[in-house]
C-alpha atoms as a PDB file:
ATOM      1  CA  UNK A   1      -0.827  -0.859 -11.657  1.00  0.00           C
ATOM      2  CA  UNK A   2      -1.952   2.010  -9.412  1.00  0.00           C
ATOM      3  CA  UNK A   3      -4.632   3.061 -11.774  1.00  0.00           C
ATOM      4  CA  UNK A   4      -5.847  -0.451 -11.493  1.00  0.00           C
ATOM      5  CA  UNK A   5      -6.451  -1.043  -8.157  1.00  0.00           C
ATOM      6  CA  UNK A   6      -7.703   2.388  -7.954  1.00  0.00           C
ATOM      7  CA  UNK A   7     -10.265   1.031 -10.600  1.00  0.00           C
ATOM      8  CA  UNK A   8     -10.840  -2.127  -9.422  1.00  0.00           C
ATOM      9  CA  UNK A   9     -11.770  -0.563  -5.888  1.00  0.00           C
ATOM     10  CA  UNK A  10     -13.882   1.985  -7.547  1.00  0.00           C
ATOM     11  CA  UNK A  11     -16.243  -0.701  -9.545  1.00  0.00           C
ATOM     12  CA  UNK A  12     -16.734  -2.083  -5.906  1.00  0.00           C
ATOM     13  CA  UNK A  13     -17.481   1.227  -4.008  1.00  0.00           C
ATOM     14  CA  UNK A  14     -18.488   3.828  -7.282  1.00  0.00           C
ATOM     15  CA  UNK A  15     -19.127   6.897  -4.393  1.00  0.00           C
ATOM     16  CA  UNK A  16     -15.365   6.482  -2.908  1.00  0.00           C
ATOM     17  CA  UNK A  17     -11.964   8.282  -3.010  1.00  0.00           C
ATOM     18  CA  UNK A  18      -9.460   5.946  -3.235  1.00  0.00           C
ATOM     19  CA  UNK A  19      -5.808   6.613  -2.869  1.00  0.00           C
ATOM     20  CA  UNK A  20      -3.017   4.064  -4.193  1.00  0.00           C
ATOM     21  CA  UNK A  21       0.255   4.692  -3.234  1.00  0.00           C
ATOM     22  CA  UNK A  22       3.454   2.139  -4.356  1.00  0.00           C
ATOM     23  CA  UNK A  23       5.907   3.135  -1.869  1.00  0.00           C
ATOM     24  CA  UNK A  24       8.680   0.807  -2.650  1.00  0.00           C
ATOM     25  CA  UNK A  25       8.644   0.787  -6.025  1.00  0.00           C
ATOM     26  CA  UNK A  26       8.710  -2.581  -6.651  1.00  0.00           C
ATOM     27  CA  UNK A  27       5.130  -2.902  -7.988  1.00  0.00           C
ATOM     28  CA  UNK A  28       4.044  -5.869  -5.926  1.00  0.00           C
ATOM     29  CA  UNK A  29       3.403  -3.752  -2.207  1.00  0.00           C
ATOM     30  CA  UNK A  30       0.753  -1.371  -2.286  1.00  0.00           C
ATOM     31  CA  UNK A  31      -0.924   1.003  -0.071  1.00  0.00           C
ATOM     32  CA  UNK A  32      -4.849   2.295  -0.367  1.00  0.00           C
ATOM     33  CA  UNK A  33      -6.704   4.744   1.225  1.00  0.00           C
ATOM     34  CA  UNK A  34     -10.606   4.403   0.914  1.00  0.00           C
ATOM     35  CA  UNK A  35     -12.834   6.722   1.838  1.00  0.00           C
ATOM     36  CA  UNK A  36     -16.632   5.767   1.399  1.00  0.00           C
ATOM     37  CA  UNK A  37     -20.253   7.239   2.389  1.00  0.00           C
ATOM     38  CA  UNK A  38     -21.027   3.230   2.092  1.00  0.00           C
ATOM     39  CA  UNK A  39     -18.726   2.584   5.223  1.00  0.00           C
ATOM     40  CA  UNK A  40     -20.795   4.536   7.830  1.00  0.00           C
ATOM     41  CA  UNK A  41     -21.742   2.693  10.739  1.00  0.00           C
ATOM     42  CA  UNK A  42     -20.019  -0.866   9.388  1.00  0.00           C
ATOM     43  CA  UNK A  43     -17.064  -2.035  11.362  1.00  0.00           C
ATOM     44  CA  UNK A  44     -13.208  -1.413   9.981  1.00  0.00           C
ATOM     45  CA  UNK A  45     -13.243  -5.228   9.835  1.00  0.00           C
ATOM     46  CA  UNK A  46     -16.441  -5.044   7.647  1.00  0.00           C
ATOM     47  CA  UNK A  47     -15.017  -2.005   5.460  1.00  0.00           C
ATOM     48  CA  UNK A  48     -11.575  -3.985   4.840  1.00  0.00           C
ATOM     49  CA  UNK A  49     -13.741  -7.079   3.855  1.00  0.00           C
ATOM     50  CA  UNK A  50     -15.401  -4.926   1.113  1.00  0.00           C
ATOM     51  CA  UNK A  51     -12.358  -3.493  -0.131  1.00  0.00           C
ATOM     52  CA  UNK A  52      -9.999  -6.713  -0.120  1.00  0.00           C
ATOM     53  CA  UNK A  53     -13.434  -9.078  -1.795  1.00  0.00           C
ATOM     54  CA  UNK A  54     -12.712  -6.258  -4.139  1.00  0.00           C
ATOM     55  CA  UNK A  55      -9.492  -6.624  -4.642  1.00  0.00           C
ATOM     56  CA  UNK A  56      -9.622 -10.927  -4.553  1.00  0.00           C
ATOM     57  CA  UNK A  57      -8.612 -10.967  -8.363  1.00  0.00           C
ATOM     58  CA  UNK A  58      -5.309  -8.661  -8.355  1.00  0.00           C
ATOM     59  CA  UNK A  59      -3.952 -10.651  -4.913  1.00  0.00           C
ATOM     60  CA  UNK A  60      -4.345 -14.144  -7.213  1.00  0.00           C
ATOM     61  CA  UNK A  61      -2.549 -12.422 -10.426  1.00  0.00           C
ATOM     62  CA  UNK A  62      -0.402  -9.254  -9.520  1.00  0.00           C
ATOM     63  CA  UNK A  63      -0.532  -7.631  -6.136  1.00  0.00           C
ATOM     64  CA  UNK A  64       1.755  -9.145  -3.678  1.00  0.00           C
ATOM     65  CA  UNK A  65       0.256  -7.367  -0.602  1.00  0.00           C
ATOM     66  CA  UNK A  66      -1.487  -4.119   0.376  1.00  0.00           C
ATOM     67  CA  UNK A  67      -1.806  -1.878   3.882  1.00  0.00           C
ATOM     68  CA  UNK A  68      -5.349  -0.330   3.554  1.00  0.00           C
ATOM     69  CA  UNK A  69      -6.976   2.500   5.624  1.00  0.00           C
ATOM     70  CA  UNK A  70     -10.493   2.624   5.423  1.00  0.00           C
ATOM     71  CA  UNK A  71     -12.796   5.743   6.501  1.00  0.00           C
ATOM     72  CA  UNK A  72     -16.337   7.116   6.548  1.00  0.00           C
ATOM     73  CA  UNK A  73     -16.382  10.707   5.495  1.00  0.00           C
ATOM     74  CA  UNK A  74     -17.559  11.122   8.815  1.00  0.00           C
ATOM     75  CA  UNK A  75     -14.393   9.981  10.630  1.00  0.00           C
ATOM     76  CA  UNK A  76     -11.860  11.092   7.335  1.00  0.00           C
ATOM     77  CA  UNK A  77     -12.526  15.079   8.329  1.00  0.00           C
ATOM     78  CA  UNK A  78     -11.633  14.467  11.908  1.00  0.00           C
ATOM     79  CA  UNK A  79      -8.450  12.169  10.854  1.00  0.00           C
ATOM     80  CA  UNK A  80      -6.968  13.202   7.168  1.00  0.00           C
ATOM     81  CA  UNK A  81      -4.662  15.473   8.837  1.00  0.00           C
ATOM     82  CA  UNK A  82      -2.262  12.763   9.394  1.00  0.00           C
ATOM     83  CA  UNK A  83      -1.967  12.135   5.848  1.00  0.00           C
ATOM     84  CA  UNK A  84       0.041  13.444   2.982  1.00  0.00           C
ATOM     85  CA  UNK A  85      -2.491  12.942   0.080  1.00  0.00           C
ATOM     86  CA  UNK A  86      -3.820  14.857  -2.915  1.00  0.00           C
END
């Protein structure tokens, strides 16, 4: 299921990194990480919109619920620091 969202977020936004992380195990909570050239100068309301229209087809079938942190590459080099990803 992680390979999926990470798809499904990539056909939306093809120039981001996208990190999916299932940190209870349970395959229905999710967590994504999105970094995008396309989310300079939009609002983090207006880069969540883009990734959760995205995402409107897994919520109705598979995906319970997902935290999502959004960044322009801009503001990611100044903040990835604070995360643990690879």
């Amino acid at each position: 299921m992680l390979e999926q969202i990470k798809e499904t977020i990539l056909e939306a936004l093809p120039d981001a990194t996208v990190y999916v992380a299932d940190p209870n195990n349970d395959g229905q909570h999710f967590e994504a990480l999105v970094v995008s050239p396309t989310f300079e100068g939009l609002s983090l309301v207006k880069q969540h919109q883009m990734v959760m229209n995205a995402m409107k087809e897994k919520f109705e079938t598979t995906v319970h619920a997902m935290a999502l942190k959004t960044f322009a590459p801009s503001k990611w080099e100044s903040e990835k620091h604070k995360f643990n990803v690879n």
